[in-house]
N, C-alpha and C. Protein backbone atom coordinates (compact mmCIF):
# COMPACT_ATOMS: atom_id res chain seq x y z
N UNK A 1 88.88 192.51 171.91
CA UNK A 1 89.36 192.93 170.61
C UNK A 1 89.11 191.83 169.58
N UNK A 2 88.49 192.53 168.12
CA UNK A 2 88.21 191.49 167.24
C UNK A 2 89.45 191.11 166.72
N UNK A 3 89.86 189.60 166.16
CA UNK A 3 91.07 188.98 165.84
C UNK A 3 90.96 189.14 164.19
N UNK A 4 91.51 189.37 163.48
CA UNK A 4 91.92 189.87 161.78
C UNK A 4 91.76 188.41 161.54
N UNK A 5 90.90 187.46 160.73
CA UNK A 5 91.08 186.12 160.27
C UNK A 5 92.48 186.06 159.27
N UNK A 6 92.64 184.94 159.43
CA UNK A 6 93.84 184.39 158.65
C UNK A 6 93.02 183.34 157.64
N UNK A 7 93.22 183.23 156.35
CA UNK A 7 93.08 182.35 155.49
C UNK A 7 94.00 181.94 154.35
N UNK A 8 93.81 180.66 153.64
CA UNK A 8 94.30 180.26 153.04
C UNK A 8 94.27 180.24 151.69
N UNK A 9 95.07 180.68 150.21
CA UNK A 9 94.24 180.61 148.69
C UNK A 9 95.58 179.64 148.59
N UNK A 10 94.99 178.77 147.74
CA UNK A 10 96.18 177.20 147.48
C UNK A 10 96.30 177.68 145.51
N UNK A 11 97.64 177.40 145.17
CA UNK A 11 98.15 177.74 144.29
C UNK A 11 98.89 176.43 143.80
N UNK A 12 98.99 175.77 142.37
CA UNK A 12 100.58 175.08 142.00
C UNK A 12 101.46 176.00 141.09
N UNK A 13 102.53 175.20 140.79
CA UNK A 13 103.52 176.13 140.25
C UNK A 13 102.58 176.53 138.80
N UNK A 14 101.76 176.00 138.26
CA UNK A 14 101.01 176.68 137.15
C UNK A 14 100.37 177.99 137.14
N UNK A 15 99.38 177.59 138.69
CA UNK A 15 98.25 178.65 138.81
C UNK A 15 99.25 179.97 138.98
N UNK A 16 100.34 179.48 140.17
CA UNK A 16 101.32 180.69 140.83
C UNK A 16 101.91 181.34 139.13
N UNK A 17 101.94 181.02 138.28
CA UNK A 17 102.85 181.50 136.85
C UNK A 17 101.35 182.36 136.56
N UNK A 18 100.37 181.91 136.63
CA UNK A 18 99.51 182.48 135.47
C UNK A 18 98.62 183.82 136.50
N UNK A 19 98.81 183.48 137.56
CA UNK A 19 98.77 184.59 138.43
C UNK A 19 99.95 186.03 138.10
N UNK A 20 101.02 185.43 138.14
CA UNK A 20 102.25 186.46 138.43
C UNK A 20 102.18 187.35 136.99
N UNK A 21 102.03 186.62 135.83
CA UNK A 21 101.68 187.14 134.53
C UNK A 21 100.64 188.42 134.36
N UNK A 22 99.67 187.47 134.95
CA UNK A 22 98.80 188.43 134.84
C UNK A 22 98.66 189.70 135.60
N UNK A 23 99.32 189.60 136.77
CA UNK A 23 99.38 191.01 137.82
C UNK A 23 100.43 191.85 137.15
N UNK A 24 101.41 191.08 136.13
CA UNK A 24 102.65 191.90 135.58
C UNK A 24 101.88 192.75 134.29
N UNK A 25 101.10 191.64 133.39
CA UNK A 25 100.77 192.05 132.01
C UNK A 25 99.73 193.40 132.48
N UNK A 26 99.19 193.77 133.47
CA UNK A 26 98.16 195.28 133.74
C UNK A 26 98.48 195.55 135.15
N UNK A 27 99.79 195.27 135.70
CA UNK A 27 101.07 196.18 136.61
C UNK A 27 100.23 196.21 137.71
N UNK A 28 99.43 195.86 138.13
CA UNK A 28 99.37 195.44 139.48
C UNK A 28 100.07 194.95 140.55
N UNK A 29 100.13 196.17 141.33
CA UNK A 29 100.87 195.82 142.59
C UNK A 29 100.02 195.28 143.64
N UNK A 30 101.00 194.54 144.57
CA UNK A 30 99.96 193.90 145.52
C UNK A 30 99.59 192.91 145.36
N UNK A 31 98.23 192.10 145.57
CA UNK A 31 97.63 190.78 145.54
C UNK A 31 96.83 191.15 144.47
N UNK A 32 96.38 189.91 144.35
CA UNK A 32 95.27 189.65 143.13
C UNK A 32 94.71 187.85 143.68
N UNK A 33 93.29 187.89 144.05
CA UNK A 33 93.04 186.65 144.82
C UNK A 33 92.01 186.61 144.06
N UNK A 34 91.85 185.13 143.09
CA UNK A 34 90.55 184.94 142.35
C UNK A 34 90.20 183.33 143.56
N UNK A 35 88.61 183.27 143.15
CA UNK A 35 88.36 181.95 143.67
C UNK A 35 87.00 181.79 143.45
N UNK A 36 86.90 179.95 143.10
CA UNK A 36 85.15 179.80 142.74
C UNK A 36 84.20 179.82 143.37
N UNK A 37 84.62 180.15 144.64
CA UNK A 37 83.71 180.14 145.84
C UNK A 37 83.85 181.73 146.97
N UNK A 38 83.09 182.69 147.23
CA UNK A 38 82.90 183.49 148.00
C UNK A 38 84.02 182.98 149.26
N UNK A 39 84.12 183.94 150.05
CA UNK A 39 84.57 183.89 151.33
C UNK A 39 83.44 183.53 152.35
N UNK A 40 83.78 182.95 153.21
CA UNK A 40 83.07 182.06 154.30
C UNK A 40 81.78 183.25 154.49
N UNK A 41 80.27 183.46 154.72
CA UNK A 41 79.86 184.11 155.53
C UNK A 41 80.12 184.74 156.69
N UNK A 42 80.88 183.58 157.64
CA UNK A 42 80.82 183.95 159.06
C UNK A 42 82.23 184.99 159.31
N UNK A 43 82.75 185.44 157.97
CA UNK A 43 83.56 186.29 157.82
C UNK A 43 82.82 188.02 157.18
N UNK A 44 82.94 188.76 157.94
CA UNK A 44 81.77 190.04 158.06
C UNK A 44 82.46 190.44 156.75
N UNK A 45 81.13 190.59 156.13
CA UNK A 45 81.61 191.86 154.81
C UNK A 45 82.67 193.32 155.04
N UNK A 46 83.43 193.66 154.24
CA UNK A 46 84.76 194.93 153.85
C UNK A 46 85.84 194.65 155.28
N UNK A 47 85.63 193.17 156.12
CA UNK A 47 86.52 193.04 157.19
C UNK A 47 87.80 192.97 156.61
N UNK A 48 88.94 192.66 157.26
CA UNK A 48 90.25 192.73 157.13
C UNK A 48 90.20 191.00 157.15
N UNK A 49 91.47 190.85 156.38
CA UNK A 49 91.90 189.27 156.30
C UNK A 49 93.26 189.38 155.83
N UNK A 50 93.66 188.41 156.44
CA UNK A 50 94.91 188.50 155.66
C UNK A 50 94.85 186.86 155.38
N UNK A 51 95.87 186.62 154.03
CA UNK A 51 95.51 185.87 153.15
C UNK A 51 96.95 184.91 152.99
N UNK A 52 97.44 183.58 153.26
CA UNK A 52 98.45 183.52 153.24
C UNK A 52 98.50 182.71 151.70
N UNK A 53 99.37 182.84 151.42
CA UNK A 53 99.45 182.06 149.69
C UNK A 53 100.27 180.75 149.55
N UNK A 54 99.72 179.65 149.55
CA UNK A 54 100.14 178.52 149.86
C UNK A 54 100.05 177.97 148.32
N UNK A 55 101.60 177.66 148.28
CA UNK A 55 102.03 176.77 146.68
C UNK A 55 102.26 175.06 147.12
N UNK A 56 101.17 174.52 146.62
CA UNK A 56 101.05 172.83 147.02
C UNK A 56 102.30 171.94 145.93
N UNK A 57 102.67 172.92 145.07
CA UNK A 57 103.79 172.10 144.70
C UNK A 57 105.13 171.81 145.29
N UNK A 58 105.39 173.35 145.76
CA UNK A 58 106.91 173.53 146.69
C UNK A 58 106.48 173.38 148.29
N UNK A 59 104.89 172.83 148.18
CA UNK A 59 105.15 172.88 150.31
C UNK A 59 105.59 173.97 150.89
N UNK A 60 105.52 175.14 150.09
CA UNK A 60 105.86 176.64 150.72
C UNK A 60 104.80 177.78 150.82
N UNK A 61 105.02 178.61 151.51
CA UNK A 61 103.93 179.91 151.35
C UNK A 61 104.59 180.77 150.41
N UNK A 62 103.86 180.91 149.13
CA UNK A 62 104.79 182.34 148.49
C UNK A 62 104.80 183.73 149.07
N UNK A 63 103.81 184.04 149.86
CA UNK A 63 103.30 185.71 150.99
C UNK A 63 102.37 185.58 151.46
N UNK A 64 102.44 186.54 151.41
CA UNK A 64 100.92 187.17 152.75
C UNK A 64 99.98 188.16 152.24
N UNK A 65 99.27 188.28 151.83
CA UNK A 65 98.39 189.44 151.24
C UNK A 65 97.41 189.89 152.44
N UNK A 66 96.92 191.23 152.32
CA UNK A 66 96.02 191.57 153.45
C UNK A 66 95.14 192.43 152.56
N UNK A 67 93.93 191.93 152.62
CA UNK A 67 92.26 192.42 152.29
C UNK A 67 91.14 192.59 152.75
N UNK A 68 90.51 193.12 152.16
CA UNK A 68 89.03 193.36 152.62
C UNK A 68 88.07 192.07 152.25
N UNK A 69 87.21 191.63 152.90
CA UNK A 69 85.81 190.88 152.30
C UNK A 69 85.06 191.48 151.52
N UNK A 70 85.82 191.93 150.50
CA UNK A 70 85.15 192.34 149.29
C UNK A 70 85.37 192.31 148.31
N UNK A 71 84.32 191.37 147.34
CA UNK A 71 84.14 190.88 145.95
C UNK A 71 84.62 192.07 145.19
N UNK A 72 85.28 192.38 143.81
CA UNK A 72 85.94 193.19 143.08
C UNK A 72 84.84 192.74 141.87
N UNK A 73 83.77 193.88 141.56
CA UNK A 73 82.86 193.71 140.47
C UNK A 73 82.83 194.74 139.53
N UNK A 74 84.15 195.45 139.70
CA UNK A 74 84.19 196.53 138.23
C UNK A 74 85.13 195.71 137.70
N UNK A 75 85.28 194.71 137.22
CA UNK A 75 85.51 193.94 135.81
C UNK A 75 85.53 192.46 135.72
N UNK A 76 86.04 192.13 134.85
CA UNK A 76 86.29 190.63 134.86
C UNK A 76 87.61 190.03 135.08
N UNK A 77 88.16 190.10 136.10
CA UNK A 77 89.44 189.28 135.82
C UNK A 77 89.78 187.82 135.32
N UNK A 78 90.60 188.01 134.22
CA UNK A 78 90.40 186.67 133.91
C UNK A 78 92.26 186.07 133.58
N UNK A 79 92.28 185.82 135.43
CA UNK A 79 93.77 185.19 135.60
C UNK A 79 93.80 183.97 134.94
N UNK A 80 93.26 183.13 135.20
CA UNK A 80 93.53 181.98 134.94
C UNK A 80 92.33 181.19 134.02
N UNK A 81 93.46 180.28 133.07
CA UNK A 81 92.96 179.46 132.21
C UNK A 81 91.44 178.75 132.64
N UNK A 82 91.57 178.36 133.08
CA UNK A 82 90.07 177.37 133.91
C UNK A 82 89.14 178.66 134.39
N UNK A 83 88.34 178.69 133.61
CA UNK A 83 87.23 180.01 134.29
C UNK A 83 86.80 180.14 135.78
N UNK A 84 86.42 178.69 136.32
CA UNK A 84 85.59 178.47 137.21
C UNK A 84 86.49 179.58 138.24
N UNK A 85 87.96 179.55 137.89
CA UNK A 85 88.70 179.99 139.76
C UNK A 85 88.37 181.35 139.16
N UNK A 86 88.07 181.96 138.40
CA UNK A 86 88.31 183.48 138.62
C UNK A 86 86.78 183.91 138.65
N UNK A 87 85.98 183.50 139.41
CA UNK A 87 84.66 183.67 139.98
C UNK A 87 84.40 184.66 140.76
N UNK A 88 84.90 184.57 141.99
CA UNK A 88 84.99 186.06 143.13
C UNK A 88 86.57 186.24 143.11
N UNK A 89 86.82 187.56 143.02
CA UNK A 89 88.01 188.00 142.74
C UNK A 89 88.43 189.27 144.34
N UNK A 90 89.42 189.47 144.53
CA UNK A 90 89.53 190.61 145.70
C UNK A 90 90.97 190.46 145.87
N UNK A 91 91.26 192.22 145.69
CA UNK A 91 92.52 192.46 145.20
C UNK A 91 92.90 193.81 146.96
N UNK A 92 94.02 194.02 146.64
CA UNK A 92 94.69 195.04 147.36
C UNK A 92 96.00 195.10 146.86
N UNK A 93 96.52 196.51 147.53
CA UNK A 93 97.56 196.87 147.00
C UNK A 93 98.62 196.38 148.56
N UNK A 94 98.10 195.89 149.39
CA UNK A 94 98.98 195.30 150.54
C UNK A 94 99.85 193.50 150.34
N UNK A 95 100.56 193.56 150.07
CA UNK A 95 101.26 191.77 150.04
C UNK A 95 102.83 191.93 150.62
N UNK A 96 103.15 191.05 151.13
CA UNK A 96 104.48 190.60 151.81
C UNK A 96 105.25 189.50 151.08
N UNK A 97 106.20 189.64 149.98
CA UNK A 97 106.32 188.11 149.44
C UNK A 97 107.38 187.36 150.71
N UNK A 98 107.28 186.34 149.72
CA UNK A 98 108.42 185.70 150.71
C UNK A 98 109.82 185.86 151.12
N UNK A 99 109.95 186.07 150.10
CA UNK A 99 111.52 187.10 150.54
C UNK A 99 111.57 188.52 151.58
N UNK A 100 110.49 188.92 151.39
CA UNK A 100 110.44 189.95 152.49
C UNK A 100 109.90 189.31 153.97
N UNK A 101 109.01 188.17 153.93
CA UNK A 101 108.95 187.53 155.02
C UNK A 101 110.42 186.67 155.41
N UNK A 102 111.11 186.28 154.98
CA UNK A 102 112.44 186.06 155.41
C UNK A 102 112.80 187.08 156.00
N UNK A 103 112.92 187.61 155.72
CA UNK A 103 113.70 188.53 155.87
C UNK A 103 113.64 189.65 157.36
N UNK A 104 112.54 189.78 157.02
CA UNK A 104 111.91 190.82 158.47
C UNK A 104 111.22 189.01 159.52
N UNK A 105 110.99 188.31 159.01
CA UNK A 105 110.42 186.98 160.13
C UNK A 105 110.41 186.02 159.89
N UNK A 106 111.87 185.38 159.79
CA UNK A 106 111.61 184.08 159.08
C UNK A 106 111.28 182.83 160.15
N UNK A 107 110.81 183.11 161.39
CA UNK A 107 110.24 182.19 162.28
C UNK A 107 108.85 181.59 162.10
N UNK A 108 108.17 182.94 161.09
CA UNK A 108 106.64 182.74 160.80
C UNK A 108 106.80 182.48 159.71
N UNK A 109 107.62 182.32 158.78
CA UNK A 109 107.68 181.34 157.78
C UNK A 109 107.77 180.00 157.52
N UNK A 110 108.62 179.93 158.75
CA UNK A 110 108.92 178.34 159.35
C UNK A 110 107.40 178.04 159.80
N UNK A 111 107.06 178.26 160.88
CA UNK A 111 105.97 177.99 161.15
C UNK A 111 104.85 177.73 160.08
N UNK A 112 104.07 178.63 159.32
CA UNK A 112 103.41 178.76 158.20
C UNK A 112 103.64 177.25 157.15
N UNK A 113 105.32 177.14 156.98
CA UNK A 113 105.66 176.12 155.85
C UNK A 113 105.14 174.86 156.76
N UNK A 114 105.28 174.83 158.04
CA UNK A 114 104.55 173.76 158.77
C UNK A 114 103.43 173.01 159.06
N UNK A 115 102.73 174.44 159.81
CA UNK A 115 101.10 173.80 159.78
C UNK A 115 100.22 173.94 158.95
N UNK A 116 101.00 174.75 157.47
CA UNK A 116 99.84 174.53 156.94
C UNK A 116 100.28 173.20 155.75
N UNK A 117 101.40 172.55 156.02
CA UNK A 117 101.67 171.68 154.72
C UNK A 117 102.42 170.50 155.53
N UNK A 118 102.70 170.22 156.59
CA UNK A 118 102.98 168.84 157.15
C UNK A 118 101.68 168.21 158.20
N UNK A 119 102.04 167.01 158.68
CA UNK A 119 101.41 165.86 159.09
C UNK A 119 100.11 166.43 159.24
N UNK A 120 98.88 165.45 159.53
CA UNK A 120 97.90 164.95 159.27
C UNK A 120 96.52 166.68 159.38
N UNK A 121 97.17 167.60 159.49
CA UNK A 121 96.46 168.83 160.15
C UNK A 121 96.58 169.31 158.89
N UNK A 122 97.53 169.29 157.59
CA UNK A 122 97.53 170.08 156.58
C UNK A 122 96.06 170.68 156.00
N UNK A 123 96.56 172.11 155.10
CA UNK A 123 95.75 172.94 154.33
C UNK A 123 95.67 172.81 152.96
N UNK A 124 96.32 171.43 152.69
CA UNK A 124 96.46 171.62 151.15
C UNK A 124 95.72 170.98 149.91
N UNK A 125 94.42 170.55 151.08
CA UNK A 125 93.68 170.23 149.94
C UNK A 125 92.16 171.42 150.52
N UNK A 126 91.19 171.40 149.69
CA UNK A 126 89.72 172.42 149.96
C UNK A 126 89.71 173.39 148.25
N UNK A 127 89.03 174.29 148.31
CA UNK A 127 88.64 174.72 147.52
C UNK A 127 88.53 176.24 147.95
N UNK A 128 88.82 176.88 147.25
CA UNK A 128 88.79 178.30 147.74
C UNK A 128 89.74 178.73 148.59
N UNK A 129 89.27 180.15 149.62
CA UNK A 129 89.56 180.34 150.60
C UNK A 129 89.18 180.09 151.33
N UNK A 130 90.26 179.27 152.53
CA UNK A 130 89.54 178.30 154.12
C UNK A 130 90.41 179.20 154.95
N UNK A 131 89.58 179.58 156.09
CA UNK A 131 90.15 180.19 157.17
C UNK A 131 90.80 179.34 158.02
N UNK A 132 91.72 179.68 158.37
CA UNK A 132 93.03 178.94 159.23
C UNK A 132 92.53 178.69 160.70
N UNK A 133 92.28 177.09 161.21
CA UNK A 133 91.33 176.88 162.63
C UNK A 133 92.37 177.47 163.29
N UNK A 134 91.76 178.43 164.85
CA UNK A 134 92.57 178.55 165.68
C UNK A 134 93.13 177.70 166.59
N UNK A 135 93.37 176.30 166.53
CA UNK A 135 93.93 175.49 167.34
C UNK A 135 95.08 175.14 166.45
N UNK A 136 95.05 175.55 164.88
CA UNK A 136 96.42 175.43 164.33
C UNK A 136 97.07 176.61 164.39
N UNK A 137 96.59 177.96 164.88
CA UNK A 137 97.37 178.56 165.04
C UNK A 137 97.85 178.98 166.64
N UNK A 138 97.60 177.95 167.33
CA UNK A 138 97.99 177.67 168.69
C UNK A 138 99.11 176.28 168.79
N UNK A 139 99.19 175.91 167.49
CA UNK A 139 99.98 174.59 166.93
C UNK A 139 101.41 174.64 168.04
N UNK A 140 101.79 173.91 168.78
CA UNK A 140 102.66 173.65 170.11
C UNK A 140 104.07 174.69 168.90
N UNK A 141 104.56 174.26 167.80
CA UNK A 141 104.78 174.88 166.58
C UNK A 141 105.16 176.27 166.53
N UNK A 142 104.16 176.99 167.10
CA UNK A 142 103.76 179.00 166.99
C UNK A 142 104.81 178.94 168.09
N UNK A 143 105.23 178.51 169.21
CA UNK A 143 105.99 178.79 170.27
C UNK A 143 105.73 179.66 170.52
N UNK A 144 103.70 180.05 170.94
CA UNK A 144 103.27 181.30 171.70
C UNK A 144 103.32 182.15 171.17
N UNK A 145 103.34 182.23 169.78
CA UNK A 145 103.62 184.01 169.14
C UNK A 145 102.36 184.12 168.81
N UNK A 146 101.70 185.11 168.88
CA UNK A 146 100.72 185.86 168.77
C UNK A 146 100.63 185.86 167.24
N UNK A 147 99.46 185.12 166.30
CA UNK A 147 100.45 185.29 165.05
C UNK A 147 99.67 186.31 164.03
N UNK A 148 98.55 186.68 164.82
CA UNK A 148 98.06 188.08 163.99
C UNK A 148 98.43 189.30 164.51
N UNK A 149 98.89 189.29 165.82
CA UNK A 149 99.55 190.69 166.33
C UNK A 149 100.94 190.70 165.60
N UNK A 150 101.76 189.36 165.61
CA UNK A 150 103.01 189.70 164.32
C UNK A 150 102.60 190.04 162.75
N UNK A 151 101.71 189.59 162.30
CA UNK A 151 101.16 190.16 160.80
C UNK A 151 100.93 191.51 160.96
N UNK A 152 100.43 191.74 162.09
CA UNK A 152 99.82 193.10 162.25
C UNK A 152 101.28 193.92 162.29
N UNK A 153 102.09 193.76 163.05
CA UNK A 153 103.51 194.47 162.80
C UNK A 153 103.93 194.45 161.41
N UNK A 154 104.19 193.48 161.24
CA UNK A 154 104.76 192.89 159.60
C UNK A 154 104.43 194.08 158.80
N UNK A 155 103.22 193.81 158.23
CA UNK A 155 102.65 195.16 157.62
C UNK A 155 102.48 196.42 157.84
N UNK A 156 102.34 196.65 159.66
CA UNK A 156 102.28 198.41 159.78
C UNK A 156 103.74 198.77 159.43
N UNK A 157 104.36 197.85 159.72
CA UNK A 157 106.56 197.98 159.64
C UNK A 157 106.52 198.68 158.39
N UNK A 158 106.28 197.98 157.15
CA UNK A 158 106.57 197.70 156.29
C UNK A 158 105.63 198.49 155.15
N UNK A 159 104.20 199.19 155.43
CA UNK A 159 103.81 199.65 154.55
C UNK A 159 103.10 200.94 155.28
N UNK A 160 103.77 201.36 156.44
CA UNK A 160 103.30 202.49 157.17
C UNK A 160 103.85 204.25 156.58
């Protein structure tokens, strides 16, 4: 069975404001993921991803978004101030914020606030979206949880 990649879009409390604005100011539900760089190749075109949203100011994940590998080219979104990030854009109407990840799993929140933002393994510096290595998500940390078969619940739970 193919495994759903997990990746990372890095946010500060600025970008996270001028994001939330803008999904409010034309009511978009769901995600909205801009970035200056494409998604990895070795990630198959219209695949599934899910996307975790990492804020480098608070050392927290704000959610989870789940998408397709696919560029959004019927318009221009233009979230954010600095042109360069709103380059390849890819949206869905699927996201988990954090309060709903508390809530239904706050073990994979713990986890998440971990490997991707403490000691020397962190995600919080790169550019774009970086797919999450699988030896951090085998991190001694996961305590064995399967952590795309729990996303995979998360969301069928929750938006089935």
């Amino acid at each position: 069975m193919i495994s759903i990649p997990i990746v990372t879009t890095r946010f500060n409390n600025d970008t996270w404001r001028e994001n939330c604005i803008y999904k409010e100011k034309l009511n978009i539900q769901g995600c909205l993921y801009c970035s200056p760089q494409q998604l990895s190749s070795k990630i198959h075109p219209n695949s599934p991803i899910f996307v975790v949203e990492m804020n480098n100011s608070t050392n927290q994940i704000q959610g989870i978004g789940f998408i397709s590998n696919k560029v959004q080219f019927d318009k221009y979104y233009k979230v954010y101030e600095i042109g360069n990030y709103n380059r390849y854009t890819y949206t869905s109407k699927y996201r988990l914020d954090r309060a709903d990840l508390l809530e239904k799993s706050p073990n994979l929140v713990t986890i998440f606030d971990y490997i991707l933002f403490k000691e020397k393994t962190h995600l919080k510096r790169g550019g774009g979206m970086t797919k999450i290595p699988e030896k951090l998500l085998r991190h001694q940390k996961c305590c064995e949880i399967d952590i795309v078969k729990e996303l995979k619940a998360l969301f069928y739970q929750h938006f089935r």
